[in-house]
C-alpha atoms as a PDB file:
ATOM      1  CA  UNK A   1       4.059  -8.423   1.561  1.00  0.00           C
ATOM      2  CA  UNK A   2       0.584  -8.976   3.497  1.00  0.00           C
ATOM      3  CA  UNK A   3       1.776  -6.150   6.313  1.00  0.00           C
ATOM      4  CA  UNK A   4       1.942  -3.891   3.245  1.00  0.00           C
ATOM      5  CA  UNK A   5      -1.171  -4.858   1.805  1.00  0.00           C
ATOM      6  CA  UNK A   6      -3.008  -4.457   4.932  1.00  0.00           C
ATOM      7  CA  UNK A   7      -1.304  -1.193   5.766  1.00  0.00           C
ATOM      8  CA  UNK A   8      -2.634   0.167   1.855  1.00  0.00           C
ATOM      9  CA  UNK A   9      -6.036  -0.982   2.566  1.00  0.00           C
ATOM     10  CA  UNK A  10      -6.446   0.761   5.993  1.00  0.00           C
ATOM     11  CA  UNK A  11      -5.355   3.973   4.530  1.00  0.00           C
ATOM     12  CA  UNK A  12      -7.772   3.127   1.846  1.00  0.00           C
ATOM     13  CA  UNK A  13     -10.399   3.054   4.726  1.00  0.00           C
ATOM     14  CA  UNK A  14      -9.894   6.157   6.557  1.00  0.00           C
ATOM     15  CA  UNK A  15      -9.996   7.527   2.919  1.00  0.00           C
ATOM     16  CA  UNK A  16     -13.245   5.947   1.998  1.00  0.00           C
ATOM     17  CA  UNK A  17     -14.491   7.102   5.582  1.00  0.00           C
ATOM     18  CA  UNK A  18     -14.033  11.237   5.096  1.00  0.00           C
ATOM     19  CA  UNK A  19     -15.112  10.671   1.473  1.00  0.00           C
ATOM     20  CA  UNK A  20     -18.518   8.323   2.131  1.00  0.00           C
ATOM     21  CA  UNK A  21     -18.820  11.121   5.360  1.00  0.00           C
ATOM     22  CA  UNK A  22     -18.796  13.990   2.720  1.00  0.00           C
ATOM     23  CA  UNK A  23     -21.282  12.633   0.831  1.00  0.00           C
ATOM     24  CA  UNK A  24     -24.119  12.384   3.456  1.00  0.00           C
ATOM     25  CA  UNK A  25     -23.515   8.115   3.518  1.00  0.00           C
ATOM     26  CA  UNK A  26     -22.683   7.604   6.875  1.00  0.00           C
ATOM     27  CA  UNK A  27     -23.118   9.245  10.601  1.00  0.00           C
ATOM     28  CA  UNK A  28     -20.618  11.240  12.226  1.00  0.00           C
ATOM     29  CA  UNK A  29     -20.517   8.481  15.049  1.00  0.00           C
ATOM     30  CA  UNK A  30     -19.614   5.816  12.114  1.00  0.00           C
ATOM     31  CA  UNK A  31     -16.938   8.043  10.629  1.00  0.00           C
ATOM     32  CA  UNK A  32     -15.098   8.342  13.623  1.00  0.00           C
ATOM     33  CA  UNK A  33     -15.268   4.984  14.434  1.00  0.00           C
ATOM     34  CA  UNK A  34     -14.061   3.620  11.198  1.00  0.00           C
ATOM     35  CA  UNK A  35     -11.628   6.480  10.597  1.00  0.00           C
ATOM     36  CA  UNK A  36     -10.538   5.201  14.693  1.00  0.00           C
ATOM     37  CA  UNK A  37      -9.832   1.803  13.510  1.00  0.00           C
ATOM     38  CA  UNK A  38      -8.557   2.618  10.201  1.00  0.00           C
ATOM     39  CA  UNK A  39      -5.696   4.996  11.805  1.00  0.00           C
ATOM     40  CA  UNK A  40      -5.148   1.860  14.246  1.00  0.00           C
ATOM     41  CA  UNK A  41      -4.236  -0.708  11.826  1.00  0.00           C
ATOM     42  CA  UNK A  42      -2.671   1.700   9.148  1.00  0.00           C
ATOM     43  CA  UNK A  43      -0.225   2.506  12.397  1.00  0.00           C
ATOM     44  CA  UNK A  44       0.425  -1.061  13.297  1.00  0.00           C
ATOM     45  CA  UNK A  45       0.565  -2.775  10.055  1.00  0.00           C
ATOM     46  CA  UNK A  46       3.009   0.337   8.693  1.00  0.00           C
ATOM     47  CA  UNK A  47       5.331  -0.040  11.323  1.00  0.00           C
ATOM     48  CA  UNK A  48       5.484  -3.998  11.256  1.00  0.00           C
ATOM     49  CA  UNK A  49       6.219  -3.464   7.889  1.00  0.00           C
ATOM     50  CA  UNK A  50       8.595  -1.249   8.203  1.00  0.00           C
ATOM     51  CA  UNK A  51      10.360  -2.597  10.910  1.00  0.00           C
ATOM     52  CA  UNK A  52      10.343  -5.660   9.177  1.00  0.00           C
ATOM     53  CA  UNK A  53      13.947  -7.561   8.815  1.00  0.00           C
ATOM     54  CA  UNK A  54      15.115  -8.208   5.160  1.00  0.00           C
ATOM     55  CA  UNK A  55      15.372 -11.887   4.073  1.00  0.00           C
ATOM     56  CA  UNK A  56      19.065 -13.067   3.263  1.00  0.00           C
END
């Protein structure tokens, strides 16, 4: 359950990051470094969750 709560929240993140960049709150340079890490983990924790075995 916490690999898909993670995985929700970095897509939240890269979300937040194009919208806050839209609205003039952030820097180019900080947009594509949180959007960077936010792809990262929403890769990682997606596919550990996925990948994930069933309990019995």
């Amino acid at each position: 359950m916490i690999l898909l709560i993670l995985a929700i929240a970095s897509l939240g993140a890269g979300l937040y990051s194009a919208i806050a960049y839209f609205l003039g709150a952030q820097s180019q340079q900080s947009y594509h470094n949180l959007l960077l890490g936010a792809t990262l983990s929403w890769f990682v924790f997606a596919t550990m969750w996925a990948s994930r075995k069933p309990k019995p």
